[in-house]
N, C-alpha and C. Protein backbone atom coordinates (compact mmCIF):
# COMPACT_ATOMS: atom_id res chain seq x y z
N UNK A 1 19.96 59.27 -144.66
CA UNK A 1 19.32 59.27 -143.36
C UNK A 1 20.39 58.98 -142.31
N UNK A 2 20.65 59.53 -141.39
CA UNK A 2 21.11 59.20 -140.36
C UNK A 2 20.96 57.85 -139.36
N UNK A 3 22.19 57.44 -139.21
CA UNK A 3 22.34 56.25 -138.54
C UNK A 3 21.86 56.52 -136.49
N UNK A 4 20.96 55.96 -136.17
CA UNK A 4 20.59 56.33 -134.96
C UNK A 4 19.72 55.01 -134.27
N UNK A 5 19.76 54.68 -132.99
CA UNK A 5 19.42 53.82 -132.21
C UNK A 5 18.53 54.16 -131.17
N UNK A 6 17.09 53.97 -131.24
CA UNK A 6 16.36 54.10 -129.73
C UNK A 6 16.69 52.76 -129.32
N UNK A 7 16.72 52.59 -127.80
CA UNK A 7 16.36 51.32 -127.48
C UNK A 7 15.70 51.79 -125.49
N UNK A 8 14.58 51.00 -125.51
CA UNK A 8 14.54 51.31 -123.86
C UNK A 8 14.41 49.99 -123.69
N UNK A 9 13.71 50.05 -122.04
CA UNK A 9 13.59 48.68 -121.28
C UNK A 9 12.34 48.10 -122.06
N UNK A 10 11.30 48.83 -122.38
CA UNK A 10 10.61 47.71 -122.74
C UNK A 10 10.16 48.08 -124.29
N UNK A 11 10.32 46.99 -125.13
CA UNK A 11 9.76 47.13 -126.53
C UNK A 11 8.67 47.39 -126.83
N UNK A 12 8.24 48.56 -128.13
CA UNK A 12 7.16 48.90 -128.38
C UNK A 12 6.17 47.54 -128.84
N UNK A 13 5.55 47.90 -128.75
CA UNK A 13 3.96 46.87 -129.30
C UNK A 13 3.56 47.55 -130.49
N UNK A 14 3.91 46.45 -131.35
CA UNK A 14 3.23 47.00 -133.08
C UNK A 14 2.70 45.10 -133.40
N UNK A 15 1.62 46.17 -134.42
CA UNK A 15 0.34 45.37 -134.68
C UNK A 15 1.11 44.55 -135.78
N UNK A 16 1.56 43.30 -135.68
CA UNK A 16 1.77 42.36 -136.59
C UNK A 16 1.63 42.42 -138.37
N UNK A 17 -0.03 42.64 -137.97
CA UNK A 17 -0.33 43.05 -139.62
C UNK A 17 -0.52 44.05 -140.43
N UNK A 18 -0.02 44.80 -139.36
CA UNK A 18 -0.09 46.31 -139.86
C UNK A 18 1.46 46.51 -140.59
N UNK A 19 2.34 45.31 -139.36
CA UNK A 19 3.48 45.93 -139.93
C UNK A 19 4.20 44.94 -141.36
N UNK A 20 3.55 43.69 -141.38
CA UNK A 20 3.73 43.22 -142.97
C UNK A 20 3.06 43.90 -144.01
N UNK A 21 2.06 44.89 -143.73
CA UNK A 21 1.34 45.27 -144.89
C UNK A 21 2.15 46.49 -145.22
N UNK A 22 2.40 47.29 -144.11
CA UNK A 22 3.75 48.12 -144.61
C UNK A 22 4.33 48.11 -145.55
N UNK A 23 5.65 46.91 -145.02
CA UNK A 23 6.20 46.29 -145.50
C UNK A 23 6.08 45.83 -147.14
N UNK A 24 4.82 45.52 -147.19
CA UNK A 24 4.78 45.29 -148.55
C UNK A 24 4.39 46.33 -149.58
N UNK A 25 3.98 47.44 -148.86
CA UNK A 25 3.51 48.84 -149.44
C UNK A 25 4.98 49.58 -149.60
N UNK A 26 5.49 49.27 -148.90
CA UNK A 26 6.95 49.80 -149.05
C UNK A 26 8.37 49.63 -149.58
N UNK A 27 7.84 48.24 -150.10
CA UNK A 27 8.80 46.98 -150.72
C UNK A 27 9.84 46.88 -149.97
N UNK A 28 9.62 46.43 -148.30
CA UNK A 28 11.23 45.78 -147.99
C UNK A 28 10.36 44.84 -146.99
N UNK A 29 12.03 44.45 -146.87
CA UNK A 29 11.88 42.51 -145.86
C UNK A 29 11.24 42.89 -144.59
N UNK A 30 12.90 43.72 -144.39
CA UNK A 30 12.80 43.77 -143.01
C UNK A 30 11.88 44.68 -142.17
N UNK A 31 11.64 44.25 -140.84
CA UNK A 31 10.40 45.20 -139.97
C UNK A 31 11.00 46.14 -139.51
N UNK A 32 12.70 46.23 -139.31
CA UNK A 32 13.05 47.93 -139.16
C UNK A 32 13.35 48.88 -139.76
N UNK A 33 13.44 48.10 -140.81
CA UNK A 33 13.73 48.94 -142.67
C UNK A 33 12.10 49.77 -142.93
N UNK A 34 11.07 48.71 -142.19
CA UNK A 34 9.71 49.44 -142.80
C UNK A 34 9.30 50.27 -141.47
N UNK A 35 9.58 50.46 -140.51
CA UNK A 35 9.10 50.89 -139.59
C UNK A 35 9.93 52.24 -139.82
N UNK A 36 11.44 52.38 -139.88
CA UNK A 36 12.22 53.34 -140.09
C UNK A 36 11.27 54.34 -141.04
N UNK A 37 11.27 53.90 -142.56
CA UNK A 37 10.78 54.02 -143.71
C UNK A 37 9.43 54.53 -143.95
N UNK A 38 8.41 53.82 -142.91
CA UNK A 38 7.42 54.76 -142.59
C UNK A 38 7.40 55.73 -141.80
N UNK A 39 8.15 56.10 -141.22
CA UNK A 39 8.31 57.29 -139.77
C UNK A 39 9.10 58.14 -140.80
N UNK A 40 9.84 57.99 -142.24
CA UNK A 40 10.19 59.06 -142.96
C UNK A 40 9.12 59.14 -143.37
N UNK A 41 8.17 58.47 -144.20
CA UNK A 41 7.56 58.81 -145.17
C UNK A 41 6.24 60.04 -144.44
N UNK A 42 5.96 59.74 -143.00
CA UNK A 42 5.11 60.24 -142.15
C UNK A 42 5.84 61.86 -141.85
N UNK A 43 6.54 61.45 -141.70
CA UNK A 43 7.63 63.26 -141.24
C UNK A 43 7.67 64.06 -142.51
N UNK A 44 8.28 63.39 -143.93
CA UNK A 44 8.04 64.34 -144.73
C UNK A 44 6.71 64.32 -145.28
N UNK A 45 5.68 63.99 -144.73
CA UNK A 45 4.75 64.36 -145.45
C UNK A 45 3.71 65.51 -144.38
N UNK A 46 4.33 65.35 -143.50
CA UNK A 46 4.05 66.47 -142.15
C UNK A 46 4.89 67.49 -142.08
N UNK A 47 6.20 67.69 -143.51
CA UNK A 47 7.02 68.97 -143.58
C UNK A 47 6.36 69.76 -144.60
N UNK A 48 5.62 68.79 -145.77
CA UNK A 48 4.81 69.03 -146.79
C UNK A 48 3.50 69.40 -146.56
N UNK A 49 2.94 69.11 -145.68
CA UNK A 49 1.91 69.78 -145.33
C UNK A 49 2.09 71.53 -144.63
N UNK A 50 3.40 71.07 -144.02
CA UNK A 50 3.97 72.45 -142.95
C UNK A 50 3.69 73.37 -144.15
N UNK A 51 4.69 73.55 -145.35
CA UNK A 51 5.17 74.09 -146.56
C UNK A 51 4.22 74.80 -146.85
N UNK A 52 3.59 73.35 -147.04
CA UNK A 52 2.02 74.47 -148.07
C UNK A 52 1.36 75.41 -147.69
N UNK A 53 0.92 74.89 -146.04
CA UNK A 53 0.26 76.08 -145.05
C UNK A 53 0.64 77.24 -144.92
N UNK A 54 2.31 77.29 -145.41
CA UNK A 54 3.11 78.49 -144.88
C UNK A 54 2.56 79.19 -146.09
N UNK A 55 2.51 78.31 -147.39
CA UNK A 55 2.65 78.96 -148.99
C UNK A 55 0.82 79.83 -148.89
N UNK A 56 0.18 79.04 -148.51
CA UNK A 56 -1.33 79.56 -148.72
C UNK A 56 -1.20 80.80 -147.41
N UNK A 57 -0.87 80.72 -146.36
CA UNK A 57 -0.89 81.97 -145.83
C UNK A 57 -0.09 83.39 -146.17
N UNK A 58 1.21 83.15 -146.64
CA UNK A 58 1.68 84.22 -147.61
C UNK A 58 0.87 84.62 -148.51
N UNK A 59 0.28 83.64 -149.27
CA UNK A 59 -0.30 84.09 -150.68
C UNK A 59 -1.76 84.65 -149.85
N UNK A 60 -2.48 84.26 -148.62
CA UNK A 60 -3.58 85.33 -148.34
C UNK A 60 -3.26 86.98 -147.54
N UNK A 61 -2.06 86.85 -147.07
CA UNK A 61 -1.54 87.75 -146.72
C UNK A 61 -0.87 88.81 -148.15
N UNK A 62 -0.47 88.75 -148.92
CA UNK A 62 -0.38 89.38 -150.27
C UNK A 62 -1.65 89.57 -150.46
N UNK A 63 -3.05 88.91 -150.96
CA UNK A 63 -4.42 89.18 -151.38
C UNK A 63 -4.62 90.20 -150.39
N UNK A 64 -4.15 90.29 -149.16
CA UNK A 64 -4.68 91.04 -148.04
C UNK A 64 -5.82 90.80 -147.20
N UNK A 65 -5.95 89.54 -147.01
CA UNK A 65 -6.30 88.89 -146.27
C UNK A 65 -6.07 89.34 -144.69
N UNK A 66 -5.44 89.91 -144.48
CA UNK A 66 -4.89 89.83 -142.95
C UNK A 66 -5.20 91.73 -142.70
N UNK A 67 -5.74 92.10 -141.29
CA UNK A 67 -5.77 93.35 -141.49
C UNK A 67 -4.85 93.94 -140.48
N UNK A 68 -3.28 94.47 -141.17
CA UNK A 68 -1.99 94.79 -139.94
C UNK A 68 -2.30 95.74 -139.50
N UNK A 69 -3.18 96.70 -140.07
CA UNK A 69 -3.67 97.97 -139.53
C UNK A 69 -4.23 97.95 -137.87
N UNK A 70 -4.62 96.73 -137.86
CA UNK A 70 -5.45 96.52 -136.39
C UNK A 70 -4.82 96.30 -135.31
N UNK A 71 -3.66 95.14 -135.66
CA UNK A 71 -2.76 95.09 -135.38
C UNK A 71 -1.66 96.10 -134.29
N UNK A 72 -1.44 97.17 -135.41
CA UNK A 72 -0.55 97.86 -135.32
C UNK A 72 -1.40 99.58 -134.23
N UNK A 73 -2.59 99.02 -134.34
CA UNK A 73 -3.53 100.27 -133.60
C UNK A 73 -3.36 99.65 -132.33
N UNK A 74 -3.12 98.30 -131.86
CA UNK A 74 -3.06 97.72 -130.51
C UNK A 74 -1.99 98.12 -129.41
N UNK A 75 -0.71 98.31 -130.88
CA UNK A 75 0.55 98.70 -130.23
C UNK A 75 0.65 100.18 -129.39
N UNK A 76 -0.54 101.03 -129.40
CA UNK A 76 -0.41 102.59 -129.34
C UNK A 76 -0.84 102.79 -127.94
């Protein structure tokens, strides 16, 4: 992961117990190790969702699902 720093003027507001329970779901100490750690675990699981969507629309587009014919009558 890349080494990187937000910082502004004023610090975010996180929910105390949201962020020890993290923490313990995630097995680490520290609150920027779990905060980091969840903002991966949240991104790749929002690349994994991307993936699949892409995979199920190929695979209905092969079934023929999609009609390019209509499409392609728009262009004329």
């Amino acid at each position: 992961m890349t080494e990187t720093a937000v910082r502004s003027a004023a610090e975010p507001q996180i929910d105390r117990d949201l962020l020890r329970e993290a923490q313990r779901h995630l097995g680490v100490a520290a609150p920027n190790e779990a905060i980091n750690s969840a903002l991966n675990v949240l991104v790749q699981h929002k690349r994994f969702e991307r993936r699949e969507a892409l995979k199920e629309l190929r695979k209905m587009s092969a079934d023929g699902a999609f009609d390019y014919a209509a499409y392609d009558e728009g262009d004329e």
